[in-house]
N, C-alpha and C. Protein backbone atom coordinates (compact mmCIF):
# COMPACT_ATOMS: atom_id res chain seq x y z
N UNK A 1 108.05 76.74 129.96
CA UNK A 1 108.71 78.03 129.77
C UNK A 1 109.09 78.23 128.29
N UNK A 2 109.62 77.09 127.59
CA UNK A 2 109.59 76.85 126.47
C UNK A 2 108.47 77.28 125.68
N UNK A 3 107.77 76.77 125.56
CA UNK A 3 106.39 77.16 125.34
C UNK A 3 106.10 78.74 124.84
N UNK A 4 106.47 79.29 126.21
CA UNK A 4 105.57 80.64 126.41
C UNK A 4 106.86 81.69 125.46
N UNK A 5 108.08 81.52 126.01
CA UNK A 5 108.93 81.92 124.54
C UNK A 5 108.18 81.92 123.00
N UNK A 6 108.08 80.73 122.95
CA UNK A 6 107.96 80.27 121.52
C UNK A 6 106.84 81.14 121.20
N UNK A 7 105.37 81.53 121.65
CA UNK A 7 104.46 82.16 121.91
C UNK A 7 104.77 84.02 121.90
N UNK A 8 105.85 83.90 122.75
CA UNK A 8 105.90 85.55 122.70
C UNK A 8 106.34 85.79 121.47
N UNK A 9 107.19 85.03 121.01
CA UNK A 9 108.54 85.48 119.99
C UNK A 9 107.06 85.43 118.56
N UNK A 10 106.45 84.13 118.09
CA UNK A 10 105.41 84.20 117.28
C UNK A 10 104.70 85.23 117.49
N UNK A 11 104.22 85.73 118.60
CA UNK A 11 103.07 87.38 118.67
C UNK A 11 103.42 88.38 118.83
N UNK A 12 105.45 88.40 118.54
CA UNK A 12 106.36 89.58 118.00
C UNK A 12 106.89 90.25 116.98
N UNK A 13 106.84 88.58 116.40
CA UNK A 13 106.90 88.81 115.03
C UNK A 13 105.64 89.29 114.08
N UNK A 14 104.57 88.70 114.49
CA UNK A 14 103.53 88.98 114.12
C UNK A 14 103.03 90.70 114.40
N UNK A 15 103.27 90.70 115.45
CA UNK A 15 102.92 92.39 115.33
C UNK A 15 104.09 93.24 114.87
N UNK A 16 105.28 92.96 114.66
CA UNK A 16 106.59 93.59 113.71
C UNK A 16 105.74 93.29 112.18
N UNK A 17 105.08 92.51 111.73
CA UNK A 17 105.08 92.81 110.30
C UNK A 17 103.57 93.74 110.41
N UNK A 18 102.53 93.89 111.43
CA UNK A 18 101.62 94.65 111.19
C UNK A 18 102.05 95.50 111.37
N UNK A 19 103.18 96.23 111.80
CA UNK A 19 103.35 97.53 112.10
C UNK A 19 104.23 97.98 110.73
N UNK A 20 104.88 97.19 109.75
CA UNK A 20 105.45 97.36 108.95
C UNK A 20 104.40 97.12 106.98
N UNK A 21 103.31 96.40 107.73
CA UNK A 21 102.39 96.92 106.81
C UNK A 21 101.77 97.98 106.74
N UNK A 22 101.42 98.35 107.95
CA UNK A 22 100.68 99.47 108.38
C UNK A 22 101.15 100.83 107.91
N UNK A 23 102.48 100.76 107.79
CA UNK A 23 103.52 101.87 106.98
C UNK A 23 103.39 101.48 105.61
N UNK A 24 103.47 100.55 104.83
CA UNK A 24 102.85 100.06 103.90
C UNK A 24 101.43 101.04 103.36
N UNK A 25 100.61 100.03 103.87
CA UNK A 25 99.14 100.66 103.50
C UNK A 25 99.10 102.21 103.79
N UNK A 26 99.84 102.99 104.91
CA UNK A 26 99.59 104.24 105.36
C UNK A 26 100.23 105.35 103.82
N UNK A 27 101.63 104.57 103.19
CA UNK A 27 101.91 105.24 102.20
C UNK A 27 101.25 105.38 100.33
N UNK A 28 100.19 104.20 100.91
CA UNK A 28 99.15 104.18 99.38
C UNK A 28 99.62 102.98 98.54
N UNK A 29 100.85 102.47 99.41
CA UNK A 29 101.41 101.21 97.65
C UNK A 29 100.53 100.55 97.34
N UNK A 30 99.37 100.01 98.02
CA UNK A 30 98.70 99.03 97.99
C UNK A 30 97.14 99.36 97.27
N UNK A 31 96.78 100.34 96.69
CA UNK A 31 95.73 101.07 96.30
C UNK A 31 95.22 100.47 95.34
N UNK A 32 95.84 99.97 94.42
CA UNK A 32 95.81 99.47 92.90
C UNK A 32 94.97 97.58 93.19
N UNK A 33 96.42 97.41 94.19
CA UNK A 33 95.57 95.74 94.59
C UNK A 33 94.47 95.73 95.33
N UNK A 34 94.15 96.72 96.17
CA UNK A 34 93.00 96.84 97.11
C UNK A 34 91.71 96.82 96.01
N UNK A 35 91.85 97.72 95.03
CA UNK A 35 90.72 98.12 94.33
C UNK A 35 90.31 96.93 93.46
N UNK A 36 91.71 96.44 92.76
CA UNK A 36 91.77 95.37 91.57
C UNK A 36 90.96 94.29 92.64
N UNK A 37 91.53 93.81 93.70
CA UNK A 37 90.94 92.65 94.21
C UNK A 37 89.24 92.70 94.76
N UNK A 38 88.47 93.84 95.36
CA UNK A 38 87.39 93.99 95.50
C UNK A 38 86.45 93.95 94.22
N UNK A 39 86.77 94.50 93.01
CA UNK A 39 86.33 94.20 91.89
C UNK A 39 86.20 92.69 91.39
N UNK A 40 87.36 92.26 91.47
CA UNK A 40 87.56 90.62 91.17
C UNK A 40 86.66 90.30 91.87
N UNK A 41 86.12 90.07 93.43
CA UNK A 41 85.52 89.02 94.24
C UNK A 41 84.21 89.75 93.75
N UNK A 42 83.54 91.25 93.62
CA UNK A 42 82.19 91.06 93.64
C UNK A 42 82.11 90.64 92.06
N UNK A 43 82.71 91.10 90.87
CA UNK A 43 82.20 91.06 89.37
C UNK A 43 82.76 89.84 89.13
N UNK A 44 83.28 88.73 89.61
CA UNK A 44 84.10 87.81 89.04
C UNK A 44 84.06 86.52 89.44
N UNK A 45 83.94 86.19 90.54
CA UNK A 45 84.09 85.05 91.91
C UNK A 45 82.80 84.72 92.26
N UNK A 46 82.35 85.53 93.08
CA UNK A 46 81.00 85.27 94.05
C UNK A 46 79.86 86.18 93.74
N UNK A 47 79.14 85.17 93.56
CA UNK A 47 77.58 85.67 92.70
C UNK A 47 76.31 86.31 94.20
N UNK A 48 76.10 87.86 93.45
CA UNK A 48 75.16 88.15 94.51
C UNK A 48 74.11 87.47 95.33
N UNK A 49 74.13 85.91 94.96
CA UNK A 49 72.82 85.44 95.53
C UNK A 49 73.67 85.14 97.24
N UNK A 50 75.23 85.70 97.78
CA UNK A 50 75.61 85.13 98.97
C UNK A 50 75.41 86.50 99.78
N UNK A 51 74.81 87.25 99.55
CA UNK A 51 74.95 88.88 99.99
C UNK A 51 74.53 88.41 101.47
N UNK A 52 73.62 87.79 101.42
CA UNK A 52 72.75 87.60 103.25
C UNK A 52 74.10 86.72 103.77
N UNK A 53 74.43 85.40 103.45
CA UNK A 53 75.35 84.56 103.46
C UNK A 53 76.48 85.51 104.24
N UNK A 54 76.96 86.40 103.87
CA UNK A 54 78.05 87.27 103.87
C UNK A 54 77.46 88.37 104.93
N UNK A 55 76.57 88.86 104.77
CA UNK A 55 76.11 89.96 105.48
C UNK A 55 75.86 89.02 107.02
N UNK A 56 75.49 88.11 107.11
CA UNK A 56 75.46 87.28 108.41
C UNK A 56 76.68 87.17 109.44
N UNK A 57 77.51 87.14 108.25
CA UNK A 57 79.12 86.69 109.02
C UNK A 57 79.46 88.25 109.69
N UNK A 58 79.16 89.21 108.78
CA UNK A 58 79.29 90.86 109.26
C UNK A 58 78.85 90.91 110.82
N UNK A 59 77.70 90.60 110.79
CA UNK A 59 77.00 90.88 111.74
C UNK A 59 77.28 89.71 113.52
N UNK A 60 78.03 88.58 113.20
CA UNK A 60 78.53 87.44 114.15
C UNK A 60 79.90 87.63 114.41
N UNK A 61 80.07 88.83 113.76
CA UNK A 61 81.65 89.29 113.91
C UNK A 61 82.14 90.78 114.86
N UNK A 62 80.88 91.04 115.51
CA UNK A 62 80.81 92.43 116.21
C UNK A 62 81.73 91.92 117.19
N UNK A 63 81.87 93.00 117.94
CA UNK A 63 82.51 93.28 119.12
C UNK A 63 81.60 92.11 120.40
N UNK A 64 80.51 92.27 120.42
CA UNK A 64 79.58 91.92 121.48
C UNK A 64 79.42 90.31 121.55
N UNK A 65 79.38 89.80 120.33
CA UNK A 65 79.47 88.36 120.13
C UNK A 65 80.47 87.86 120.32
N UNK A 66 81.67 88.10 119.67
CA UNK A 66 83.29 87.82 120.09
C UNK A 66 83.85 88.22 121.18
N UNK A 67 83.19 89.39 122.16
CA UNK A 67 83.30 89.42 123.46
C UNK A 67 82.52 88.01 124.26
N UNK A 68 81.58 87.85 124.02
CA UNK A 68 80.95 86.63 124.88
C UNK A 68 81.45 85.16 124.40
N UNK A 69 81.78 85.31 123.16
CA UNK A 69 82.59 83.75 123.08
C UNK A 69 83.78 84.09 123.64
N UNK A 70 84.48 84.85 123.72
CA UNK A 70 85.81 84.62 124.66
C UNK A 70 85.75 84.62 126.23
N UNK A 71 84.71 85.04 126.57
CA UNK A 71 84.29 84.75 128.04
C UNK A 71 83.44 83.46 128.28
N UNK A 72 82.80 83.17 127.22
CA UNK A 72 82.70 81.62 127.61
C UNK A 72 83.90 80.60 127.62
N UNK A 73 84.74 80.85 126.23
CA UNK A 73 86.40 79.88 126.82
C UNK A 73 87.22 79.86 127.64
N UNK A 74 87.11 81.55 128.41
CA UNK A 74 87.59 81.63 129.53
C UNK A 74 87.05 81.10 130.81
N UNK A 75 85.66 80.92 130.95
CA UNK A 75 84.92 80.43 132.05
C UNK A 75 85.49 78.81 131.93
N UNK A 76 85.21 78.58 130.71
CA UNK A 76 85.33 77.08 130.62
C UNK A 76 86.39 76.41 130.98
N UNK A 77 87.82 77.03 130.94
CA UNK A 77 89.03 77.09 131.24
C UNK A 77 89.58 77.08 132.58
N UNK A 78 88.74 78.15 133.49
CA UNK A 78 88.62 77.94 134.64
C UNK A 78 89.91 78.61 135.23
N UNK A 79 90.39 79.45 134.62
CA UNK A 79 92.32 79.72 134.78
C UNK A 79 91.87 81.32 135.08
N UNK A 80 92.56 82.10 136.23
CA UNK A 80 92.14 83.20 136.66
C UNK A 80 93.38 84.13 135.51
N UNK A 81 94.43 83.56 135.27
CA UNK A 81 95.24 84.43 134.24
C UNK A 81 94.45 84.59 132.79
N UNK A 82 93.35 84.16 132.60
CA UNK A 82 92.61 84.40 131.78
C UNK A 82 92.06 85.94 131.31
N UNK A 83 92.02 86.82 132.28
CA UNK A 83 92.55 87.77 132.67
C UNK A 83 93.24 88.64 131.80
N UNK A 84 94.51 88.38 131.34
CA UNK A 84 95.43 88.71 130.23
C UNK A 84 94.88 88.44 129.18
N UNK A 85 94.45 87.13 128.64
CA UNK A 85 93.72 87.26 127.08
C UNK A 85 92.30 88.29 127.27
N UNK A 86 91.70 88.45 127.87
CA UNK A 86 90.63 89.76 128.01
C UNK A 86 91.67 91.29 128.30
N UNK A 87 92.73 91.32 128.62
CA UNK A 87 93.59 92.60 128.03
C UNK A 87 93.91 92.56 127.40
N UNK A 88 94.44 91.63 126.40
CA UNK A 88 95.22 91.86 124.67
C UNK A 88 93.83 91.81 124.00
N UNK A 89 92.54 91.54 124.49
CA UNK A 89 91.10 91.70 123.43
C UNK A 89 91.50 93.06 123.45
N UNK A 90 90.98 93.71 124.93
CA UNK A 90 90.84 95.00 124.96
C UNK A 90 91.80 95.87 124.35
N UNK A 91 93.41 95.62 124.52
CA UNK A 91 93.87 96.29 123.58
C UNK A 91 94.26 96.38 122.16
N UNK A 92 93.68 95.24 121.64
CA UNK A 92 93.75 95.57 119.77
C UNK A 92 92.76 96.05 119.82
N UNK A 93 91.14 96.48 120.95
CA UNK A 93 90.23 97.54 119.96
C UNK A 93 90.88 98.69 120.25
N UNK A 94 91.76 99.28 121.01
CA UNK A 94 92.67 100.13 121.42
C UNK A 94 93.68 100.93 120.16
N UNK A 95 94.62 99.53 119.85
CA UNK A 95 95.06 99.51 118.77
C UNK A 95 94.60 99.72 117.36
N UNK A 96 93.32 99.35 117.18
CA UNK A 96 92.82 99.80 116.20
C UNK A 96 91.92 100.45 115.81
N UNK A 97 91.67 101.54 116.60
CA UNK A 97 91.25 102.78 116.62
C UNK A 97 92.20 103.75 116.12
N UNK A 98 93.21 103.81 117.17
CA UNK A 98 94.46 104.38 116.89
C UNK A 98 94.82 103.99 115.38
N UNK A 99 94.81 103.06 114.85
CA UNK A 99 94.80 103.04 113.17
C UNK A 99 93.81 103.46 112.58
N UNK A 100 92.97 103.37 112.70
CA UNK A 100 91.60 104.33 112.41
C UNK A 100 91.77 105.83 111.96
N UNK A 101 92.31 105.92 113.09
CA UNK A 101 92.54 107.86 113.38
C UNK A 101 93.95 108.25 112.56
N UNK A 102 94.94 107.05 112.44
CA UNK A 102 96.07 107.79 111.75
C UNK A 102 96.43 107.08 110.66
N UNK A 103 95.99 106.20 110.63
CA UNK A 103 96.61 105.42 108.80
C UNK A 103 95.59 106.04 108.08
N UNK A 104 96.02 106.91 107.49
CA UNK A 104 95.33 107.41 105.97
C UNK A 104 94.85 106.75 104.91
N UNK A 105 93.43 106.13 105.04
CA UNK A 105 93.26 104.80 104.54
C UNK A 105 91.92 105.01 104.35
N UNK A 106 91.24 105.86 103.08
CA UNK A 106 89.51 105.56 103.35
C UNK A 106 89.00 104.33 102.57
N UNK A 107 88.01 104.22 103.42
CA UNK A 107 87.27 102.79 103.15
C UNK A 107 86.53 102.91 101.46
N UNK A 108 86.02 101.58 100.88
CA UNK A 108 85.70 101.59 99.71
C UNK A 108 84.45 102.12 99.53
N UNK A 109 84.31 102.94 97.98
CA UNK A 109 83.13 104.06 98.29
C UNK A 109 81.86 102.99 98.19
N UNK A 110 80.81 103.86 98.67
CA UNK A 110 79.71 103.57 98.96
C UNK A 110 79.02 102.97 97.71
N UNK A 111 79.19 102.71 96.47
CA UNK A 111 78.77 102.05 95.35
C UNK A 111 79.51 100.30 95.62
N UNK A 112 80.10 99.80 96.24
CA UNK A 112 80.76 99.01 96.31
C UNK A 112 80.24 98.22 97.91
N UNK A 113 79.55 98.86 98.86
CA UNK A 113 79.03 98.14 99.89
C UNK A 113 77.82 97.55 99.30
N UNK A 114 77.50 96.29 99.85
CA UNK A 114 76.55 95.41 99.52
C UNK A 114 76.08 94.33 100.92
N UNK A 115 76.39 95.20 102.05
CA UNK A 115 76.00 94.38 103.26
C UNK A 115 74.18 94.47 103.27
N UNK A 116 73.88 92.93 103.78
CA UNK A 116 72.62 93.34 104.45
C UNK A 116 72.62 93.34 105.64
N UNK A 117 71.61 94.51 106.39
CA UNK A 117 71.94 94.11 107.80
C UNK A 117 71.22 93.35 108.28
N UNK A 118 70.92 91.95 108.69
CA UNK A 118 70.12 91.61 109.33
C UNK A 118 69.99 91.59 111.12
N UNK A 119 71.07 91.98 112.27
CA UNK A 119 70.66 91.80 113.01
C UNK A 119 71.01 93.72 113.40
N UNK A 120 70.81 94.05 114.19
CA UNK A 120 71.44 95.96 114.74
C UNK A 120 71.88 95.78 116.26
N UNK A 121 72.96 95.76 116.94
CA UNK A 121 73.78 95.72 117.51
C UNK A 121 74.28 96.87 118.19
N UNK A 122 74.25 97.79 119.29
CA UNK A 122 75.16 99.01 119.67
C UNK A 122 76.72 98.20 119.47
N UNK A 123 77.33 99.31 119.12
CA UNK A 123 78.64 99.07 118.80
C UNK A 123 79.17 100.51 119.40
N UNK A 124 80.59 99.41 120.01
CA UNK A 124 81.44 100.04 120.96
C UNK A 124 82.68 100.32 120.49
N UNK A 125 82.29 101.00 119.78
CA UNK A 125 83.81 101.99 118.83
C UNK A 125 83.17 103.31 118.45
N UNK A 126 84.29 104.18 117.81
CA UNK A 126 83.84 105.48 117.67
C UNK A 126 84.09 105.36 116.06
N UNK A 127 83.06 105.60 115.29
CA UNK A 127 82.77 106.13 113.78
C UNK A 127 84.03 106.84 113.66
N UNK A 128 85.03 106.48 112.32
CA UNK A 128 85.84 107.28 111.68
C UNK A 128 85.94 107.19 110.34
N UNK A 129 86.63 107.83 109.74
CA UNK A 129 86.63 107.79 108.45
C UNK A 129 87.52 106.69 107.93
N UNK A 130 88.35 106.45 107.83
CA UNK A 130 89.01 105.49 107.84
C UNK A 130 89.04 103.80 108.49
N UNK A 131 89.82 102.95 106.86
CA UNK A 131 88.90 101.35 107.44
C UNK A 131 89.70 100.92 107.94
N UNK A 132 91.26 101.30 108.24
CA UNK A 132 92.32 99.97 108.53
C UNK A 132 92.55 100.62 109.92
N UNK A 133 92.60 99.20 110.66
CA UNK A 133 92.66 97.84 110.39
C UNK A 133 91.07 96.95 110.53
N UNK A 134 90.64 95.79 110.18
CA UNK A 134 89.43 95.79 110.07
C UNK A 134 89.56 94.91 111.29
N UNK A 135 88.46 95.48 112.47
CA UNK A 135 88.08 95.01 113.39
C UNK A 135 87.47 93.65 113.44
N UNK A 136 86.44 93.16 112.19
CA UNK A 136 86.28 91.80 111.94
C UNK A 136 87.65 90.95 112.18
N UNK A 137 87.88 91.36 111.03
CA UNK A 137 89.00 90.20 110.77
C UNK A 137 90.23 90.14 112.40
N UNK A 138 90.69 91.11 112.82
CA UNK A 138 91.34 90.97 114.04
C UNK A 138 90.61 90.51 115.07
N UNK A 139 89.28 90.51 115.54
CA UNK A 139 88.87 89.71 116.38
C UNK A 139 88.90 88.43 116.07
N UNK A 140 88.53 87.99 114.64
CA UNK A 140 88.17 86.11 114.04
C UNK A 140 89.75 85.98 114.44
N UNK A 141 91.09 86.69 113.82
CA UNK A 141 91.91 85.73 114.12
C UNK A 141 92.03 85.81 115.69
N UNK A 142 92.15 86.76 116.41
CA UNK A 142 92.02 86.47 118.02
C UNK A 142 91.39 85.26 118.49
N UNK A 143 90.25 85.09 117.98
CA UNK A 143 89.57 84.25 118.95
C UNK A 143 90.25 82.55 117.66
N UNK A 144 90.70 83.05 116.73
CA UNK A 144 90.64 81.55 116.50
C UNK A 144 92.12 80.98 116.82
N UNK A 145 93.34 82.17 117.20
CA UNK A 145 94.47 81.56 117.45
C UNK A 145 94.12 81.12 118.94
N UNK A 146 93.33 81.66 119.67
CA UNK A 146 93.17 81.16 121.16
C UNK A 146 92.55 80.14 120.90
N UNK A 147 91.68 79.46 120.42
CA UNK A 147 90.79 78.47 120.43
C UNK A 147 91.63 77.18 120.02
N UNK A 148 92.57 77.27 118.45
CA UNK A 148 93.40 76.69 117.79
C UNK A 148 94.19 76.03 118.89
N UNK A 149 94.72 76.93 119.66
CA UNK A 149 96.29 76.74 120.39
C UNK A 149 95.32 75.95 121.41
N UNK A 150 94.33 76.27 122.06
CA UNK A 150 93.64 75.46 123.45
C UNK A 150 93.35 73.99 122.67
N UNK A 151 92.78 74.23 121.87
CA UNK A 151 92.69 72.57 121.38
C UNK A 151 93.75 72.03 120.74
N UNK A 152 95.02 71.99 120.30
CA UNK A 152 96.47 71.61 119.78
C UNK A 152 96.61 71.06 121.30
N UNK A 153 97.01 71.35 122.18
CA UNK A 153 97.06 71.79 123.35
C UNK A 153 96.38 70.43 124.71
N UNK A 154 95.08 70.50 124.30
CA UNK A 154 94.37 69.43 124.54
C UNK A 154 94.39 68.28 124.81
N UNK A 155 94.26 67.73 125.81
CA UNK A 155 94.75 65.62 125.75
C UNK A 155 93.20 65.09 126.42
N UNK A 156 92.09 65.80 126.43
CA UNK A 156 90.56 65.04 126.21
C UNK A 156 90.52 65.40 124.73
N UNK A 157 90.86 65.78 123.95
CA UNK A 157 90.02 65.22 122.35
C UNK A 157 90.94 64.60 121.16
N UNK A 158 90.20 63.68 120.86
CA UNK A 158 91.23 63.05 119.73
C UNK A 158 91.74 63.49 118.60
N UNK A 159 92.55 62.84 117.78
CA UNK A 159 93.25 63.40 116.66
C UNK A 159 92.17 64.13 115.59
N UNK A 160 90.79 63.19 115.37
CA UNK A 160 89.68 63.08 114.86
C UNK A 160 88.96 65.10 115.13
N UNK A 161 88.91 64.68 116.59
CA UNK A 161 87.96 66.09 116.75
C UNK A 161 88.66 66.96 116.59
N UNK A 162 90.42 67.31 116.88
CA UNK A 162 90.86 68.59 116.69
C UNK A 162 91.48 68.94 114.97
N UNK A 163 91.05 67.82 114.54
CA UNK A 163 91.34 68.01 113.14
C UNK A 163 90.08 68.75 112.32
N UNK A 164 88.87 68.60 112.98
CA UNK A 164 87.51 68.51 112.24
C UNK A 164 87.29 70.19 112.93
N UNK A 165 87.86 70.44 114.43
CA UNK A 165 87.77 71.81 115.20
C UNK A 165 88.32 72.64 114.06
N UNK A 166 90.10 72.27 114.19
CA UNK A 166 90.70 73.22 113.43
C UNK A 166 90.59 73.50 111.88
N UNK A 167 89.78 72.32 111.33
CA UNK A 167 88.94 72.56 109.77
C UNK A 167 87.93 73.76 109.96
N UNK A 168 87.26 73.36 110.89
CA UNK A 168 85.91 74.31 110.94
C UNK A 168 86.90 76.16 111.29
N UNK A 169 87.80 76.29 112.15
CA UNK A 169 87.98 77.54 112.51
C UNK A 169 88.71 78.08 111.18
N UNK A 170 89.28 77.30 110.49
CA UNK A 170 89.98 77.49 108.86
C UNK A 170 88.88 78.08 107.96
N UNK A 171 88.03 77.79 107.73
CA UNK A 171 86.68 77.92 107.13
C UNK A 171 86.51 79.21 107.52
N UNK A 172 85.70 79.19 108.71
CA UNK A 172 85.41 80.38 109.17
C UNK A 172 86.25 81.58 109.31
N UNK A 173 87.40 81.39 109.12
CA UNK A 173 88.53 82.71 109.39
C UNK A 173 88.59 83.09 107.84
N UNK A 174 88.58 81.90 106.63
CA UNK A 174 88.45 82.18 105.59
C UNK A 174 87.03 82.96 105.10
N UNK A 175 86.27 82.57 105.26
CA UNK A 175 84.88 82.96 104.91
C UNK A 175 84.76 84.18 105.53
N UNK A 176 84.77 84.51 107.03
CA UNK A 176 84.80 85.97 107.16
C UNK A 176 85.99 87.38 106.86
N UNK A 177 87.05 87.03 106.06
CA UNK A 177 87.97 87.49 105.61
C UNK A 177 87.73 87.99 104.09
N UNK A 178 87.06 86.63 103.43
CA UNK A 178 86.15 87.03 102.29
C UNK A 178 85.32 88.18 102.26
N UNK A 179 84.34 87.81 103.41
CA UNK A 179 83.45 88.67 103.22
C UNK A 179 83.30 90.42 103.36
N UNK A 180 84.22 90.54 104.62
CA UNK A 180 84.76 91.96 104.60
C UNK A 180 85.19 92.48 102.84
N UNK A 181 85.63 91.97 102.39
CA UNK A 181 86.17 92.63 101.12
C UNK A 181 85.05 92.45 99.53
N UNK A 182 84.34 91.27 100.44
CA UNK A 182 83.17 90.99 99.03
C UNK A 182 81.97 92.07 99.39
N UNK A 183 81.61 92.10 100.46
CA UNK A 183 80.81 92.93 101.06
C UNK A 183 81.17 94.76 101.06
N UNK A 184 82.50 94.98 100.60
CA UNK A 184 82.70 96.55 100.39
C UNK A 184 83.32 97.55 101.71
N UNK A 185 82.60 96.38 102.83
CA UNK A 185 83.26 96.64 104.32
C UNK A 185 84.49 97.31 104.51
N UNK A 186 85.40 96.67 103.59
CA UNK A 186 86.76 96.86 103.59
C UNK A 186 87.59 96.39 102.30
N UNK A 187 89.15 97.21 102.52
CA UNK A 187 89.88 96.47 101.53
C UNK A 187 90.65 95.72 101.60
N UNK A 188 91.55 94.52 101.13
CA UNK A 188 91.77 93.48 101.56
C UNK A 188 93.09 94.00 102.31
N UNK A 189 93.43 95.37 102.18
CA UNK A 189 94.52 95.41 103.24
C UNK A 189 94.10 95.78 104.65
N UNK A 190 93.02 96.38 104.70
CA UNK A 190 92.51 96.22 106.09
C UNK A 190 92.39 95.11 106.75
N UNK A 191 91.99 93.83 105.66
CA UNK A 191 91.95 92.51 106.40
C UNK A 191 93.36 91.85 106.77
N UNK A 192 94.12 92.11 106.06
CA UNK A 192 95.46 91.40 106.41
C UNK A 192 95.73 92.24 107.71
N UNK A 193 95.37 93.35 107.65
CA UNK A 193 96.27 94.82 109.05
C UNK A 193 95.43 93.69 110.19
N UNK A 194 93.80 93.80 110.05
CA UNK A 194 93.21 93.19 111.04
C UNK A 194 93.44 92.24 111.23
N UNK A 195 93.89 91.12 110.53
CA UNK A 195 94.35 89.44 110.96
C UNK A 195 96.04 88.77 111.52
N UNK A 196 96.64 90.05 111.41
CA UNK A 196 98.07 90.37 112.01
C UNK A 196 98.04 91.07 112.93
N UNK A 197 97.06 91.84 113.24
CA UNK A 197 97.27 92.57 114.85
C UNK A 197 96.36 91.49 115.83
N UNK A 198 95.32 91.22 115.45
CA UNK A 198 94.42 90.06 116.25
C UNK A 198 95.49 88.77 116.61
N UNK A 199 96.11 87.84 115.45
CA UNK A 199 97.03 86.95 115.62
C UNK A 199 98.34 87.44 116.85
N UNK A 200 98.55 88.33 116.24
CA UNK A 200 99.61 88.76 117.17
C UNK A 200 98.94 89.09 118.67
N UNK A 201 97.96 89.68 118.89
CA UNK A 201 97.58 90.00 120.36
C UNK A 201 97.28 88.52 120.85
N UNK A 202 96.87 87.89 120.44
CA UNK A 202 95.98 86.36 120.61
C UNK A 202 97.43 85.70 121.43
N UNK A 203 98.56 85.84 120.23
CA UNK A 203 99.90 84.85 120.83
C UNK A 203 100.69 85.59 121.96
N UNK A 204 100.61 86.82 122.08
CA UNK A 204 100.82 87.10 123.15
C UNK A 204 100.19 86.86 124.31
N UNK A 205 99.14 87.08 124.44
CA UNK A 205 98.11 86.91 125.84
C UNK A 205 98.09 85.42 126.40
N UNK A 206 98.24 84.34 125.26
CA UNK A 206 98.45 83.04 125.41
C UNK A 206 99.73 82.58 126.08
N UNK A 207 100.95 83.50 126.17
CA UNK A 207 102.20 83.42 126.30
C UNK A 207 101.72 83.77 127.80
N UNK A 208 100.93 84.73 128.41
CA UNK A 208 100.64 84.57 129.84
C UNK A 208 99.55 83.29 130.52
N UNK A 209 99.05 82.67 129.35
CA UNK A 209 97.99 82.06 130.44
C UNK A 209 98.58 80.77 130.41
């Protein structure tokens, strides 16, 4: 019971500061760092030869792929309250639509995207003008606070494997967080909006299963 406290109260707080960025980013303060920092990572940091590198992670980050890895951890799990983490998925794309449509937030202009596409995907959202919150980044942290917390959690794997797990999901939450913003996708406040509403839905839904 302990536990599931500790869980709600972490995926309360967490969605109290996205909703208090979100007023943030909605009033423009953040315009200057958004721009300064997308400049920095493509002219400064990371050399165009990672464009595919980056454009890969774009594309393993849809809706459709991160829908089927969370239904494989849920199968694997075997827990019918599983249930609830497939409603807090469903409602941060909910949630962030609804930011879509009302945070006054357009995405970085079209001289500044540099995705390749390599795979084409139907996608199950509705086109808007506006980038925050970035759907990448709130699904990676979704699926990696559920994954994180199931293996912490764990008493089949050793100190060894959940150290080398939770390296690898570090990486990857980093690297596709990068890339939204190296790639033009987004600005890095969309990624923080998206990695605070995902975290936060993730610790809630976990607080039921």
């Amino acid at each position: 019971m302990k536990q599931r406290l500790k869980l709600f109260i972490i995926g309360s707080l967490c969605f109290g500061a996205f909703v208090l960025f979100s007023f943030i980013v909605h009033k423009n303060l953040l315009t200057q760092f958004d721009f300064n920092s997308t400049v920095r990572l493509q002219d400064h940091i990371i050399s165009r030869r990672f464009d595919g590198l980056f454009s890969f992670f774009s594309d393993i980050g849809v809706f459709e792929i991160m829908l089927g890895v969370l239904l494989i951890i849920l199968v694997f799990l075997k827990k019918i309250r599983g249930i609830f983490v497939l409603g807090f998925f469903g409602l941060f794309h909910l949630i962030e639509l609804y930011g879509k449509f009302f945070v006054d937030h357009l995405p970085p202009p079209e001289f500044m995207l540099r995705t390749e596409r390599i795979m084409n995907f139907p996608q199950f959202y509705i086109r808007t003008e506006n980038s925050y919150p970035s759907g990448h980044a709130g699904r990676t942290g979704f699926i990696s606070v559920v994954i994180g917390l199931i293996v912490l959690r764990s008493k089949k794997l050793s100190r060894l494997q959940k150290s080398l797990i939770l390296g690898f999901l570090i990486v990857y939450d980093i690297t596709m967080f990068v890339s939204r913003v190296y790639l033009g996708e987004h600005w890095t406040t969309d990624v923080i909006g998206g990695g605070l509403l995902g975290m936060a839905l993730a610790f809630l839904s976990l607080a039921f299963l």
